[in-house]
Protein backbone atom coordinates (compact mmCIF):
# COMPACT_ATOMS: atom_id res chain seq x y z
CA UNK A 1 103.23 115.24 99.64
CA UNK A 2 106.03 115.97 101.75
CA UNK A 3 108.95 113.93 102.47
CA UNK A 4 108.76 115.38 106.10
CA UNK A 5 105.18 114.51 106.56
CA UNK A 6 106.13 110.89 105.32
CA UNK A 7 109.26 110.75 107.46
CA UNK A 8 106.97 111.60 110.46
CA UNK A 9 104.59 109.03 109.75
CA UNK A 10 107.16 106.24 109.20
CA UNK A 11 109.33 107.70 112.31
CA UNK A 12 106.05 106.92 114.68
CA UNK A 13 105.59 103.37 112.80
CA UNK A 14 108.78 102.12 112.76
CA UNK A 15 108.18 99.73 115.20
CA UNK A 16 105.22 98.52 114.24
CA UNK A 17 106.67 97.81 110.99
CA UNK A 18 109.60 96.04 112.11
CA UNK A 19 106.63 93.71 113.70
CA UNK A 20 104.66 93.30 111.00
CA UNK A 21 107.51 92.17 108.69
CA UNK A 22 107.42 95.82 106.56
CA UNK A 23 110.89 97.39 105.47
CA UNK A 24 110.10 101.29 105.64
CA UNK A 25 111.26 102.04 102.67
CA UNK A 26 109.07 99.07 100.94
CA UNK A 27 105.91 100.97 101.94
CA UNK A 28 103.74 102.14 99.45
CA UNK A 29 101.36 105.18 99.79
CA UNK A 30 98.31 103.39 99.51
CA UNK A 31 99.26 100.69 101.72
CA UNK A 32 96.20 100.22 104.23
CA UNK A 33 98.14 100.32 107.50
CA UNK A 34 95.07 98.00 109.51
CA UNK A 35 94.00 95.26 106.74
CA UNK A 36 98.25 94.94 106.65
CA UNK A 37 98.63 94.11 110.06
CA UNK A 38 100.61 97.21 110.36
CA UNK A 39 98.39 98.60 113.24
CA UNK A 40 95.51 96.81 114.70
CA UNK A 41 92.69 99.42 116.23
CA UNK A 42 94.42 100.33 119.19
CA UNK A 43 97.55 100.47 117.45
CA UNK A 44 95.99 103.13 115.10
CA UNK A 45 95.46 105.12 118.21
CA UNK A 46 98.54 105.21 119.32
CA UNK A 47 99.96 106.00 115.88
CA UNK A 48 97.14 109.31 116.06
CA UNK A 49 98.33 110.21 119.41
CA UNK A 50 102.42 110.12 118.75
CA UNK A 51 102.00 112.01 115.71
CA UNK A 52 99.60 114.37 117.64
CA UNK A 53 102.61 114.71 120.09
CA UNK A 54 104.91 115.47 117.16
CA UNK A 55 103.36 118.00 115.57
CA UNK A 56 101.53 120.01 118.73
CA UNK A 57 97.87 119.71 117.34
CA UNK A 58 95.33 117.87 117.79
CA UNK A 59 94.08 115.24 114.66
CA UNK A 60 90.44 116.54 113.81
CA UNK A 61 88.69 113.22 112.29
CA UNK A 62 86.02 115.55 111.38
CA UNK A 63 85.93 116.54 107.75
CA UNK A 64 87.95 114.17 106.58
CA UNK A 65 87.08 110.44 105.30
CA UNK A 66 87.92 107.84 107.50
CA UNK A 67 89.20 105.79 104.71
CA UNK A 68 91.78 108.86 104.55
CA UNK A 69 93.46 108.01 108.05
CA UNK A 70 94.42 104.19 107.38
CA UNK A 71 96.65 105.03 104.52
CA UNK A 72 100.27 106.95 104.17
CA UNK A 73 99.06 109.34 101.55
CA UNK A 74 96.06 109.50 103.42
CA UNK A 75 97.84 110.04 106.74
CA UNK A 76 100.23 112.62 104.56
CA UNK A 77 97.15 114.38 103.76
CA UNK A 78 95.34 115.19 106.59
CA UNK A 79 99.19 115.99 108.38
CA UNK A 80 99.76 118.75 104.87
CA UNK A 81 96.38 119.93 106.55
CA UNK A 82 98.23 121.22 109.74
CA UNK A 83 100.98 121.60 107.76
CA UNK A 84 102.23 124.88 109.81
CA UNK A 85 102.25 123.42 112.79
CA UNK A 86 103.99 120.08 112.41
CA UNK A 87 107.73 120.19 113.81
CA UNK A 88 106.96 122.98 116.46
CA UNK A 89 105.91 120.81 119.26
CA UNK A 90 107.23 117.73 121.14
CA UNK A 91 110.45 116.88 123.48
């Protein structure tokens, strides 16, 4: 997957990863981001609505596994998905 998508994905967790004790670069791909304490359920939202922000689109969880959303490579996924839109949007 891409690097950007990735990059994204850790920009909009950094935080929460600082909280949870997680060094960015430490996390692996299949990492689930809720049973790590990464994100709890709201946190997940917010995590869906700043990358939502980022990219200009809006997430569709239809057609996609949920299992797919609490990963990286998962996230990284459904993000190649919208691939063309990602960067085009946001302040």
């Amino acid at each position: 997957m891409s690097a950007d998508f990735r990059g994204l994905i850790l920009d909009a967790l950094e935080a929460k990863l600082a909280r949870a004790g997680h060094a960015r670069e430490a996390l692996d791909g299949a990492t689930n981001l809720i049973a790590s304490g990464i994100v709890d359920s709201f946190g997940f939202l917010e995590l869906v609505a700043a990358l939502e922000a980022k990219t200009g689109v809006e997430i569709d969880f239809d057609g996609h596994d949920p299992e797919q959303f609490v990963t990286l490579s998962g996230l990284e996924q459904v993000l190649a998905g919208i691939g063309g839109c990602v960067g085009r949007a946001g302040p």
